[in-house]
C-alpha atoms as a PDB file:
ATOM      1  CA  UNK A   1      42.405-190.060  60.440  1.00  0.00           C
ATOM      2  CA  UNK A   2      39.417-189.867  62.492  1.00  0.00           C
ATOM      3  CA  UNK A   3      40.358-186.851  63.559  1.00  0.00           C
ATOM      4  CA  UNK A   4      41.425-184.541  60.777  1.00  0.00           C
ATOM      5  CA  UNK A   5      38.889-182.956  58.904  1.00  0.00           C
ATOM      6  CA  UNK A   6      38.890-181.021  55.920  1.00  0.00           C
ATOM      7  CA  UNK A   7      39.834-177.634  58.564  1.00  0.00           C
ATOM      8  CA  UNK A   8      42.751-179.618  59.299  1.00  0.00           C
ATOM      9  CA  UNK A   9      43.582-180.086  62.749  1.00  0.00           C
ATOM     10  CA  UNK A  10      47.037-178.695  64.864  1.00  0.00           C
ATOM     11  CA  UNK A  11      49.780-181.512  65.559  1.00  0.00           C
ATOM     12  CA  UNK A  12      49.043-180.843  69.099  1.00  0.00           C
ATOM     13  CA  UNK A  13      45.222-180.889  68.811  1.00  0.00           C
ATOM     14  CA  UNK A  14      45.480-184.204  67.372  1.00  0.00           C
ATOM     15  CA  UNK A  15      47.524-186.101  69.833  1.00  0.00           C
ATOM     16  CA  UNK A  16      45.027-184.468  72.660  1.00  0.00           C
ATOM     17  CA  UNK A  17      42.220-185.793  70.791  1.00  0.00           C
ATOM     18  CA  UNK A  18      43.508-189.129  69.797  1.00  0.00           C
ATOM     19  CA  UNK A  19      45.649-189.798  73.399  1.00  0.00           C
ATOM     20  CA  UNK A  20      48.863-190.583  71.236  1.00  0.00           C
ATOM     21  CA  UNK A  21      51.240-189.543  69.056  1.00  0.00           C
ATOM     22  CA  UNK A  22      51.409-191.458  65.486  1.00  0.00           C
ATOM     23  CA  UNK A  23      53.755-192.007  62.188  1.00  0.00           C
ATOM     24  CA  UNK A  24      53.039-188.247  60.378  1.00  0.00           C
ATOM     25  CA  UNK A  25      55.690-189.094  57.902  1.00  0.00           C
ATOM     26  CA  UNK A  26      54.137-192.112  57.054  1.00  0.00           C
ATOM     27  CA  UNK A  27      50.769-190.820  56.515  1.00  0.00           C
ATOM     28  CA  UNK A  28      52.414-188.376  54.187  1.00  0.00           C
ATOM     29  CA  UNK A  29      54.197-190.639  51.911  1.00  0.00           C
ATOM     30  CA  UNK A  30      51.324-192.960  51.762  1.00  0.00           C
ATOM     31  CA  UNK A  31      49.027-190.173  50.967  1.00  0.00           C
ATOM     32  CA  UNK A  32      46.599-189.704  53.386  1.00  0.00           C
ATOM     33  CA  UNK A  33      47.455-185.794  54.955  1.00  0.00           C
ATOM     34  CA  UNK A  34      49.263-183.159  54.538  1.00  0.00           C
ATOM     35  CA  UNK A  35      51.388-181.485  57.117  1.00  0.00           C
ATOM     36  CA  UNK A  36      52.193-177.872  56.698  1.00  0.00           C
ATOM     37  CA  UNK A  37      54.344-176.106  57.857  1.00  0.00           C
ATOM     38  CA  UNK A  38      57.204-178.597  57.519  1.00  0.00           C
ATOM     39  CA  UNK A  39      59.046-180.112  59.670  1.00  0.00           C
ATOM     40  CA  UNK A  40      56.315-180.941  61.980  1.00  0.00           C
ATOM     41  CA  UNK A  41      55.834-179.239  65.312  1.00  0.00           C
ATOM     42  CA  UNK A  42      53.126-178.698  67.538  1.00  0.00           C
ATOM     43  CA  UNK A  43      51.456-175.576  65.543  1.00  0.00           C
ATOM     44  CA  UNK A  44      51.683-177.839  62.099  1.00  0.00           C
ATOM     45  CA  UNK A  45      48.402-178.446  60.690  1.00  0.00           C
ATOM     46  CA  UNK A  46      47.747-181.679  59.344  1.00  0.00           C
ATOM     47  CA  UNK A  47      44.636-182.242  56.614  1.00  0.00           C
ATOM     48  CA  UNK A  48      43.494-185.058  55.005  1.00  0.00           C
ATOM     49  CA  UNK A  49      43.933-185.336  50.984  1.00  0.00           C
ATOM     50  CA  UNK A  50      41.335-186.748  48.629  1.00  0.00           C
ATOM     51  CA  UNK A  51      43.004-189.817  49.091  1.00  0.00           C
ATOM     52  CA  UNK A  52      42.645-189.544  53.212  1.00  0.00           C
ATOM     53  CA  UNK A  53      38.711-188.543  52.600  1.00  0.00           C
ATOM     54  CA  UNK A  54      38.527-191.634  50.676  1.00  0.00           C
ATOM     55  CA  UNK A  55      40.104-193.590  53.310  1.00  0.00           C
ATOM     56  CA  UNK A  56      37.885-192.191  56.082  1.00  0.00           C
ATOM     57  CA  UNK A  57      34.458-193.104  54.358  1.00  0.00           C
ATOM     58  CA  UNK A  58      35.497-196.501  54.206  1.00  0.00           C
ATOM     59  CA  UNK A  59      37.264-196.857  57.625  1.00  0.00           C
ATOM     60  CA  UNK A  60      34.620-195.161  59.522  1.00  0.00           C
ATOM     61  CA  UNK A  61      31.827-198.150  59.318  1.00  0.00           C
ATOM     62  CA  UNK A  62      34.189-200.504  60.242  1.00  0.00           C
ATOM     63  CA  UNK A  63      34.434-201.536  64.026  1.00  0.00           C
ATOM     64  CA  UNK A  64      30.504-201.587  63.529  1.00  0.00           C
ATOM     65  CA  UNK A  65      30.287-203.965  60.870  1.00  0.00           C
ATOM     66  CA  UNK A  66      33.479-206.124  62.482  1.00  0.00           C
ATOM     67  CA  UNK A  67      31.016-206.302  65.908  1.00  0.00           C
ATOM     68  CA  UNK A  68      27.818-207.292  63.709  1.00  0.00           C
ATOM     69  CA  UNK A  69      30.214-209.761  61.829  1.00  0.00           C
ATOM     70  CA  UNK A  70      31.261-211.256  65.123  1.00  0.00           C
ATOM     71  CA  UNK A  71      27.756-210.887  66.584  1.00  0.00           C
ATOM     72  CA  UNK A  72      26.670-213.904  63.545  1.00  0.00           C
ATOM     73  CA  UNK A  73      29.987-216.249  63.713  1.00  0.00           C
ATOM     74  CA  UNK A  74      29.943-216.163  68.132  1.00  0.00           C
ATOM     75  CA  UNK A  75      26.780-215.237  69.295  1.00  0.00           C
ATOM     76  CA  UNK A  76      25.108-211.889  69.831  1.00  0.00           C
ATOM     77  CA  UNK A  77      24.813-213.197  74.005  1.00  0.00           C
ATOM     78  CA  UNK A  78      28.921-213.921  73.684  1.00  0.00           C
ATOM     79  CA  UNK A  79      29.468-210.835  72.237  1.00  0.00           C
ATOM     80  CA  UNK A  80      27.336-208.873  74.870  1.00  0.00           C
ATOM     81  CA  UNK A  81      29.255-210.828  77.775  1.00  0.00           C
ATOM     82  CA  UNK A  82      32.671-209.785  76.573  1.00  0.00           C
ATOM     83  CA  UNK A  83      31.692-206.520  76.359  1.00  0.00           C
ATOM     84  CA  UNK A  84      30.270-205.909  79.448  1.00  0.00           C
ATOM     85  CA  UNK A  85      33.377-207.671  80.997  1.00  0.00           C
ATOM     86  CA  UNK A  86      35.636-205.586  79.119  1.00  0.00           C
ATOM     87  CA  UNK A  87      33.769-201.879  80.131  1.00  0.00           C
ATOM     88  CA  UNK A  88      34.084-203.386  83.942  1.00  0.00           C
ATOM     89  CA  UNK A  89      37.508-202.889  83.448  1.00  0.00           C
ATOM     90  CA  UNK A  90      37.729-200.395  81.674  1.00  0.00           C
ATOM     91  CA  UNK A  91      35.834-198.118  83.960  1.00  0.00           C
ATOM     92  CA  UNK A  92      38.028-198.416  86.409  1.00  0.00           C
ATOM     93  CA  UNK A  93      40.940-196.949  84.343  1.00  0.00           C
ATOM     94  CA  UNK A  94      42.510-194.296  85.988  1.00  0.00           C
ATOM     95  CA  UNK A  95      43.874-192.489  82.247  1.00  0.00           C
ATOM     96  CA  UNK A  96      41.783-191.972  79.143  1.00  0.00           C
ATOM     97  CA  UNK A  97      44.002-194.219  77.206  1.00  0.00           C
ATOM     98  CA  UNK A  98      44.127-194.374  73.038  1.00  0.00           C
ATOM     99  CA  UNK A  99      41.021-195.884  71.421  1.00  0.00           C
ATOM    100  CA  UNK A 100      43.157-198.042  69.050  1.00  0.00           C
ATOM    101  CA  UNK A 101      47.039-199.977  70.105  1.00  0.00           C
ATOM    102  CA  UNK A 102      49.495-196.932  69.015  1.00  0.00           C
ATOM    103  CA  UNK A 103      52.360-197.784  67.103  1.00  0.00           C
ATOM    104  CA  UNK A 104      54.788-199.191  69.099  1.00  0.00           C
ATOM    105  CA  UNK A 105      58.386-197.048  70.336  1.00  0.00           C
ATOM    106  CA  UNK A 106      61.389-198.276  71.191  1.00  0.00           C
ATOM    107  CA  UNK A 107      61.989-201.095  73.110  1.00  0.00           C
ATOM    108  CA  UNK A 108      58.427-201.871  71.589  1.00  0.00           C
ATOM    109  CA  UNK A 109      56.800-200.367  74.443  1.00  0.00           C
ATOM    110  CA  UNK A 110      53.507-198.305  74.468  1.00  0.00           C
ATOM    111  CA  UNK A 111      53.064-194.859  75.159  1.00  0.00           C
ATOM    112  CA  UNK A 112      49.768-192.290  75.601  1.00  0.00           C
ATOM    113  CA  UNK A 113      49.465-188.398  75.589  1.00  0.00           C
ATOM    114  CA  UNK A 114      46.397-188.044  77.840  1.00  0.00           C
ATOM    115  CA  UNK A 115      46.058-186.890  81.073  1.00  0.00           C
ATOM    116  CA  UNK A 116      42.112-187.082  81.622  1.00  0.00           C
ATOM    117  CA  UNK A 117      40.685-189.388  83.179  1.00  0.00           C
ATOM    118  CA  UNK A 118      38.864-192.324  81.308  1.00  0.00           C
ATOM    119  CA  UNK A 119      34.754-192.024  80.970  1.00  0.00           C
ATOM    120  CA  UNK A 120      33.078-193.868  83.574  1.00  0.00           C
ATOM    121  CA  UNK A 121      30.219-195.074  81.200  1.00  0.00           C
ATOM    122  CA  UNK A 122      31.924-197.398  78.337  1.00  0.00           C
ATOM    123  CA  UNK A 123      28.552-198.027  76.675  1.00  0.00           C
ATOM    124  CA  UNK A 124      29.170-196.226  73.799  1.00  0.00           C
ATOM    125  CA  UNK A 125      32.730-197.576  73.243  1.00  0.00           C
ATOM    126  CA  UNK A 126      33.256-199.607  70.215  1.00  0.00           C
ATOM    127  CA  UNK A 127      34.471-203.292  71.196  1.00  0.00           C
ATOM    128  CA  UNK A 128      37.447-202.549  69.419  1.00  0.00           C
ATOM    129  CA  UNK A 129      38.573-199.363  71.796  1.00  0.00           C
ATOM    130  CA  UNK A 130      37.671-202.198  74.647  1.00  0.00           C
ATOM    131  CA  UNK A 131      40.000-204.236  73.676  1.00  0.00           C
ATOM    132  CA  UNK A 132      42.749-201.980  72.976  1.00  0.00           C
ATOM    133  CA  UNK A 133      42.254-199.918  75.739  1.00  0.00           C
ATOM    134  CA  UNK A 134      42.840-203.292  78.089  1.00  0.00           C
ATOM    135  CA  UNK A 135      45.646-204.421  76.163  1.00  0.00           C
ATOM    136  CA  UNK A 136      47.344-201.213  76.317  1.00  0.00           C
ATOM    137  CA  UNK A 137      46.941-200.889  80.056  1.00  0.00           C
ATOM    138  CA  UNK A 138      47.626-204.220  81.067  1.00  0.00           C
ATOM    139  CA  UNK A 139      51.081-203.960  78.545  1.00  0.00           C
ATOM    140  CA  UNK A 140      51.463-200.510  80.668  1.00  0.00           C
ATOM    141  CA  UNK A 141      51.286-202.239  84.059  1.00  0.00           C
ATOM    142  CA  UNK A 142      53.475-205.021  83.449  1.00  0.00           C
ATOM    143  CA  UNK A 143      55.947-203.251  81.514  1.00  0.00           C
ATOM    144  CA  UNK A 144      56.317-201.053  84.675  1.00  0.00           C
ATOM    145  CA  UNK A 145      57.483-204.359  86.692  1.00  0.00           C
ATOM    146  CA  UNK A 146      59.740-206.093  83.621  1.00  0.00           C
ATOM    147  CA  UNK A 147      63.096-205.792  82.275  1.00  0.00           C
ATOM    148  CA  UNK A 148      61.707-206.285  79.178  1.00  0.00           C
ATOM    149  CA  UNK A 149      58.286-205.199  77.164  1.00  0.00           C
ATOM    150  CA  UNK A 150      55.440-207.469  77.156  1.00  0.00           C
ATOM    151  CA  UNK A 151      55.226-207.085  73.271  1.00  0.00           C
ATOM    152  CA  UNK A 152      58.858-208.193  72.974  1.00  0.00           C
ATOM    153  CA  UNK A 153      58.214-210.747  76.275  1.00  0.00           C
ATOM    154  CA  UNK A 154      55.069-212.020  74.974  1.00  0.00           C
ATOM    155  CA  UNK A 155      56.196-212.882  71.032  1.00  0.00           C
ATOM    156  CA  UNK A 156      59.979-213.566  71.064  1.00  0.00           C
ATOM    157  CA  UNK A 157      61.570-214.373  74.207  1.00  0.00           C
ATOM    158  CA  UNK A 158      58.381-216.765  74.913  1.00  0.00           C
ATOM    159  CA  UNK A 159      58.799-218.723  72.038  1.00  0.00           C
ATOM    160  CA  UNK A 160      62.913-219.266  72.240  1.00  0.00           C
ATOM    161  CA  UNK A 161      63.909-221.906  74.305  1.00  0.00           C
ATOM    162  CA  UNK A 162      66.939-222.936  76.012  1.00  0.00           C
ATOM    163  CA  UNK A 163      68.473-224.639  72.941  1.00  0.00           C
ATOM    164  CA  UNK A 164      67.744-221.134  70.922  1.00  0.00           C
ATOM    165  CA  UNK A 165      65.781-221.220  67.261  1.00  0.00           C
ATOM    166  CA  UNK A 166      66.280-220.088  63.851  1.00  0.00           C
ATOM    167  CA  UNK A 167      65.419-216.815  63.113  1.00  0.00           C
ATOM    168  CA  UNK A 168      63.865-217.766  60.185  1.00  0.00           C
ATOM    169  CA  UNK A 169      61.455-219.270  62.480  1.00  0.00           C
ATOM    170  CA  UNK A 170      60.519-216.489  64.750  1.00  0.00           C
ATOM    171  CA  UNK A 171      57.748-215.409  62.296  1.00  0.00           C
ATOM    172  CA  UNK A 172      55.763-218.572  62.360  1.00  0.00           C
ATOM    173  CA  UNK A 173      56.182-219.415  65.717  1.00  0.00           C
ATOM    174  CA  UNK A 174      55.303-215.562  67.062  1.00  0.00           C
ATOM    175  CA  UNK A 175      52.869-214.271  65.051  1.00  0.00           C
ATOM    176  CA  UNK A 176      54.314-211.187  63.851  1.00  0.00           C
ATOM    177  CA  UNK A 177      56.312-209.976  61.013  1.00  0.00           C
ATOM    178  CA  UNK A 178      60.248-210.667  60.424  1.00  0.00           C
ATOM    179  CA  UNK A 179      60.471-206.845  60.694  1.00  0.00           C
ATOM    180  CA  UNK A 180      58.794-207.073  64.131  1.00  0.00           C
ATOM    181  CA  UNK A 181      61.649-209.234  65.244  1.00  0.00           C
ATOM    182  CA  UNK A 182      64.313-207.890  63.783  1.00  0.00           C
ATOM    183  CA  UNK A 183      63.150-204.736  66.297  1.00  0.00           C
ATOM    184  CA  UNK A 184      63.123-207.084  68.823  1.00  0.00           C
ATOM    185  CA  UNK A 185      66.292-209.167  68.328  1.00  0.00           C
ATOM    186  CA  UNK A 186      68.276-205.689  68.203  1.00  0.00           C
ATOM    187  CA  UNK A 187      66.942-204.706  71.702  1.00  0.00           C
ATOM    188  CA  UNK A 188      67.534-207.771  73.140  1.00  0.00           C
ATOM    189  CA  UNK A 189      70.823-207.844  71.996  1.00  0.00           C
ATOM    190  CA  UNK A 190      71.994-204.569  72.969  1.00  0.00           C
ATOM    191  CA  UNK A 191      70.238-205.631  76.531  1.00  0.00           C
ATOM    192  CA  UNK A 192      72.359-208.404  76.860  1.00  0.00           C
ATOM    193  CA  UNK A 193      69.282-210.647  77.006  1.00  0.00           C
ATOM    194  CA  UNK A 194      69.843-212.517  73.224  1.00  0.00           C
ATOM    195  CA  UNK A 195      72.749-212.989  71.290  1.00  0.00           C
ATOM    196  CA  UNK A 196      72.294-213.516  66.678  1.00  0.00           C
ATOM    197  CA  UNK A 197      74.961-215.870  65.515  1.00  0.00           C
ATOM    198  CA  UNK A 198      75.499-217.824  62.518  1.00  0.00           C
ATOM    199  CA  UNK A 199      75.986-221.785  62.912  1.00  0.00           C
ATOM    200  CA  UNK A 200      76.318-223.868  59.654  1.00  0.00           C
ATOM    201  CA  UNK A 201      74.836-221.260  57.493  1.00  0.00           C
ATOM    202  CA  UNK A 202      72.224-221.229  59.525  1.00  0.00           C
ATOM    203  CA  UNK A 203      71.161-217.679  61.367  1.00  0.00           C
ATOM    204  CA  UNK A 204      69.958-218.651  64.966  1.00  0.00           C
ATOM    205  CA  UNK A 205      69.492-216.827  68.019  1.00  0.00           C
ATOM    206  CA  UNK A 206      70.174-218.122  71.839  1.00  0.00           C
ATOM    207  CA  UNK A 207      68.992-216.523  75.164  1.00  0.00           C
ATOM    208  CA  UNK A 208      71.797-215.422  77.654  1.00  0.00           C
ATOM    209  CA  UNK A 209      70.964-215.737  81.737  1.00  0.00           C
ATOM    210  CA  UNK A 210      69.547-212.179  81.816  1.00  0.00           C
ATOM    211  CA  UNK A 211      66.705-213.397  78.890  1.00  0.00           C
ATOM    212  CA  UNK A 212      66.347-216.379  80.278  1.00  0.00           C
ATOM    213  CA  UNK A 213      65.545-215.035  83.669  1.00  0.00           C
ATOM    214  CA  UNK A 214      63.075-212.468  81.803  1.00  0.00           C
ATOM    215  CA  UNK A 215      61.300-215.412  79.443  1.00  0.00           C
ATOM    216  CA  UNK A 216      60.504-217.490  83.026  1.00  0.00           C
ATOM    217  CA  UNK A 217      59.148-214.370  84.777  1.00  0.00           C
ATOM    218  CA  UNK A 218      56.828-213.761  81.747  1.00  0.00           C
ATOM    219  CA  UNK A 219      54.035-216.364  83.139  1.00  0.00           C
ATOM    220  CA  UNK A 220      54.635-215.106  87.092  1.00  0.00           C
ATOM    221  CA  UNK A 221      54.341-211.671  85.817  1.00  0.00           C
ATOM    222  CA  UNK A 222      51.195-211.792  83.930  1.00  0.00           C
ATOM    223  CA  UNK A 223      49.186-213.888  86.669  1.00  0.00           C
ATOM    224  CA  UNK A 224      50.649-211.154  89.316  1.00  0.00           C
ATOM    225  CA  UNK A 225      48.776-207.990  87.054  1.00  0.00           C
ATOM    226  CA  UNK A 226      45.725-210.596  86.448  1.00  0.00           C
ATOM    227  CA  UNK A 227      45.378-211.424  89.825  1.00  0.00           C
ATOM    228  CA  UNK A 228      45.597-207.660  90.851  1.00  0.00           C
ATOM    229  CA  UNK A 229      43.024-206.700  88.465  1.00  0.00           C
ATOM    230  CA  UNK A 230      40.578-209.886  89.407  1.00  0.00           C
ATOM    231  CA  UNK A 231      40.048-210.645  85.565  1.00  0.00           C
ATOM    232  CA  UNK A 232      37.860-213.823  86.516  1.00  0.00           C
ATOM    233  CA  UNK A 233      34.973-212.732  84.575  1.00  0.00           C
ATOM    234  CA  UNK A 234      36.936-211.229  81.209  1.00  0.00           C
ATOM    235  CA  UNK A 235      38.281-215.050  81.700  1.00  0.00           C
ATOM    236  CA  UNK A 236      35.231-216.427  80.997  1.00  0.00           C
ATOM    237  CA  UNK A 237      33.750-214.403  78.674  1.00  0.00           C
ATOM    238  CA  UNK A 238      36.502-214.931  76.297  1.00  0.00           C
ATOM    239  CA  UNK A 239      36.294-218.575  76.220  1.00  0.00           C
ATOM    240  CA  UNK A 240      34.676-218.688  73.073  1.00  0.00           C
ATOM    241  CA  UNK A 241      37.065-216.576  71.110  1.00  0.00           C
ATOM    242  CA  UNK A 242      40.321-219.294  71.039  1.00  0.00           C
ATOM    243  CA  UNK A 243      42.945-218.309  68.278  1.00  0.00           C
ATOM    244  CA  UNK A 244      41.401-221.033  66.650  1.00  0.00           C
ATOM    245  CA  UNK A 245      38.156-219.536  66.323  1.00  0.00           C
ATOM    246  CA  UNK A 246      39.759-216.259  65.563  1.00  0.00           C
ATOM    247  CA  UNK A 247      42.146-217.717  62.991  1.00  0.00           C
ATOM    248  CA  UNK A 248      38.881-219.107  60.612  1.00  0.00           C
ATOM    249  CA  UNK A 249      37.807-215.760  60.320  1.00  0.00           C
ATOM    250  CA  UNK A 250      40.577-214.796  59.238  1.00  0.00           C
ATOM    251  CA  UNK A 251      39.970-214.476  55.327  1.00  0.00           C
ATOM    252  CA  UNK A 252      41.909-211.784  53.518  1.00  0.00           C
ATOM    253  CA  UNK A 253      40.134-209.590  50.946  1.00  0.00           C
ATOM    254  CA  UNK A 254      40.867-211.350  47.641  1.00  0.00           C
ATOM    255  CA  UNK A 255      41.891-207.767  46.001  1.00  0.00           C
ATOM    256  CA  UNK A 256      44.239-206.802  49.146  1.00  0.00           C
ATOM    257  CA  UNK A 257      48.316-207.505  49.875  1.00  0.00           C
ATOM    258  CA  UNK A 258      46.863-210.191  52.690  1.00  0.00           C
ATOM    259  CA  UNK A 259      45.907-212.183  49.936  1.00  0.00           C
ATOM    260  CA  UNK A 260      48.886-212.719  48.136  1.00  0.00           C
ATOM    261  CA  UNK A 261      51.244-213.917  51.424  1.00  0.00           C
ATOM    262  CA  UNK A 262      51.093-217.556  53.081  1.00  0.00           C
ATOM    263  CA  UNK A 263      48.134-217.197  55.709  1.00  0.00           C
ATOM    264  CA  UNK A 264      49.187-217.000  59.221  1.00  0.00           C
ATOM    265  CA  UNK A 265      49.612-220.118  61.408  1.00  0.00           C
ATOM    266  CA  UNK A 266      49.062-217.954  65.042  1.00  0.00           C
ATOM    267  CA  UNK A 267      48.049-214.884  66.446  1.00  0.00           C
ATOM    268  CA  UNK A 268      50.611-212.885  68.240  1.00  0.00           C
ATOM    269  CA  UNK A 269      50.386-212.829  72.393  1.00  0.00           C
ATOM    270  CA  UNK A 270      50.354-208.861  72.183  1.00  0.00           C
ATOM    271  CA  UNK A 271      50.010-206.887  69.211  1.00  0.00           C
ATOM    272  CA  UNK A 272      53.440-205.225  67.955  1.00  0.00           C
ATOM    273  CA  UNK A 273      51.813-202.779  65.954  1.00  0.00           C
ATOM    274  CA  UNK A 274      54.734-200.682  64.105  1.00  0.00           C
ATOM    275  CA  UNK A 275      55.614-197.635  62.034  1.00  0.00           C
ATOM    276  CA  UNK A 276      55.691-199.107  58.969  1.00  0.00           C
ATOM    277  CA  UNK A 277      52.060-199.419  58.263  1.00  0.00           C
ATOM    278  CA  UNK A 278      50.244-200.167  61.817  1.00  0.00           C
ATOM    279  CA  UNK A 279      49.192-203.271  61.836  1.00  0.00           C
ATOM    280  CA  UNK A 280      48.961-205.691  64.652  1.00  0.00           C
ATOM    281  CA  UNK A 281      51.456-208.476  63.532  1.00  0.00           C
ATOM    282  CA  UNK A 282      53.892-205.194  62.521  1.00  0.00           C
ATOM    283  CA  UNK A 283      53.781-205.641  59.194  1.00  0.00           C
END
C-alpha cells in the first residue's frame, strides 16, 4: 500500500518498488485496491480505494510511533544500539531485500524480486525494515543449506519431540496460528519428514527419521550462518528485548479482532507471515 497512489501503479512497477510480490486478490476482497485489467498481469494497474487511502493515513505513522514507543518501555541508548547493530549487517547485504517479511510461499519459504543492490547507508531505514531485512536474509541463507524452511524448522519441527504432540498443541507451543501449521504439517508430510494420525480420538503428529534428522540440525545450522555472519554484537544488543519483555507489550487494541482471542503465550522463532491477512503469527 505504500506504494500505490491515487495514479495507480503497474503490477510490475510495484513488485520493483516493493522487492516482492504480494496477495493482490486479497487486497481486493478486503478492499484496499483495485486491479484492472483483470486477471492480473504485469501491465495491470492496481489503485488504492477510499478504503486503501484510509488505510494508508493510518499505516504510514506507524513504524515511527512503534520506535518512539519502544524508545520509552527499553531505553532510547538500547534502542540506538540495536539499530546500529542491525544497519552493520545490513550494509553488507549483497540484494536490496523487501522492507517488510513478504508473505510466505510454499514450503513457507521467502522469496524477493530485486536485483539491486542494498543501500550502503541504513540511517534512514526504519527499525522495522532492519529487522525484516535480517530475518529475511538470514531465513534466505539457511534455507539454502536445509531440507526444510527455517519458518517451518524454527516453529514446528522444533517444538515436536520424539514422542510426537497433539496438534491441538502446536499453536501454543509455536507461536503461530493453527492455519500456519496446518501449511506446515501438509509439507512435512508430503516430505516424508511428519506423519498426522489419530490415536484415541486424539489428532497427534510424530516425526519420521528424515524430520528428526532436520529438527537436530536446526541448532547446528543456525550457529553455522551466525558464526559466518559474526553476529556478536546484534547478540548483545538484543539482550534487553527477551520474549518476555516483548510479550508485556503486547496489548491488543480494545476495538480490534486481537482483543477478542486468548492472548498469546510465545512469540514465534521466525515469523510465518501468510496470505490470509499477513501477519507474523499467520493469522
Amino acid at each position: 500500500m505504500r506504494f500505490v497512489g491515487e495514479q495507480g501503479v503497474s503490477v510490475a512497477d510495484l513488485w520493483r518498488l516493493a522487492r516482492t510480490k504480494t496477495n493482490l486478490n486479497g487486497m481486493e476482497r478486503w478492499g484496499y485496491v483495485t486491479v484492472s485489467p483483470k486477471p492480473p498481469r504485469r501491465t495491470s494497474v492496481i489503485r488504492a480505494t477510499a478504503a486503501g487511502q484510509k488505510a494508508q493515513a493510518v499505516w504510514r505513522p506507524l513504524p515511527e510511533e512503534i520506535e518512539s514507543r519502544w524508545r520509552e518501555r527499553f531505553g532510547g541508548a538500547e534502542i540506538d544500539r540495536l539499530r546500529e547493530a542491525l544497519a552493520g549487517v545490513v550494509s553488507r547485504l549483497d540484494v536490496a531485500l523487501p522492507d517488510c517479511l513478504p508473505i510466505l510461499g510454499y514450503g513457507l519459504t521467502a522469496t524477493y524480486t530485486s536485483t539491486e543492490r542494498e543501500e550502503r547507508d541504513c540511517s534512514r531505514l526504519s527499525l522495522l525494515s532492519l529487522v525484516s531485512k535480517l530475518l529475511m536474509s538470514f531465513a534466505l541463507e539457511f534455507d539454502r543449506v536445509s531440507t526444510v524452511s527455517l519458518a517451518i524448522t524454527a516453529n514446528v519441527l522444533r517444538v515436536i519431540g520424539d514422542a510426537g504432540v497433539r496438534v491441538r498443541d502446536l499453536p501454543q507451543l509455536s507461536g503461530v496460528s493453527k492455519e500456519s501449521i496446518a501449511m506446515a504439517l501438509s509439507f512435512l508430510g508430503k516430505r516424508g519428514c511428519a506423519v498426522v494420525g489419530a490415536s484415541a480420538g486424539v489428532k497427534g503428529v510424530s516425526l519420521t527419521a528424515k524430520g528428526r534428522h532436520a529438527r537436530d540440525q536446526y541448532d547446528t545450522l543456525l550457529r553455522v550462518v551466525e558464526t559466518r555472519w559474526d553476529l556478536r554484537d546484534l547478540r548483545l544488543a538484543l539482550e534487553p528485548f527477551s520474549a518476555e519483555a516483548l510479550l508485556r507489550g503486547l496489548v491488543p487494541y480494545p476495538d480490534g479482532w486481537r482483543a477478542s482471542v486468548a492472548r498469546p503465550h510465545t512469540l514465534p522463532f521466525y515469523p510465518m507471515v501468510l496470505h490470509r491477512g499477513g501477519y507474523p503469527d499467520g493469522s
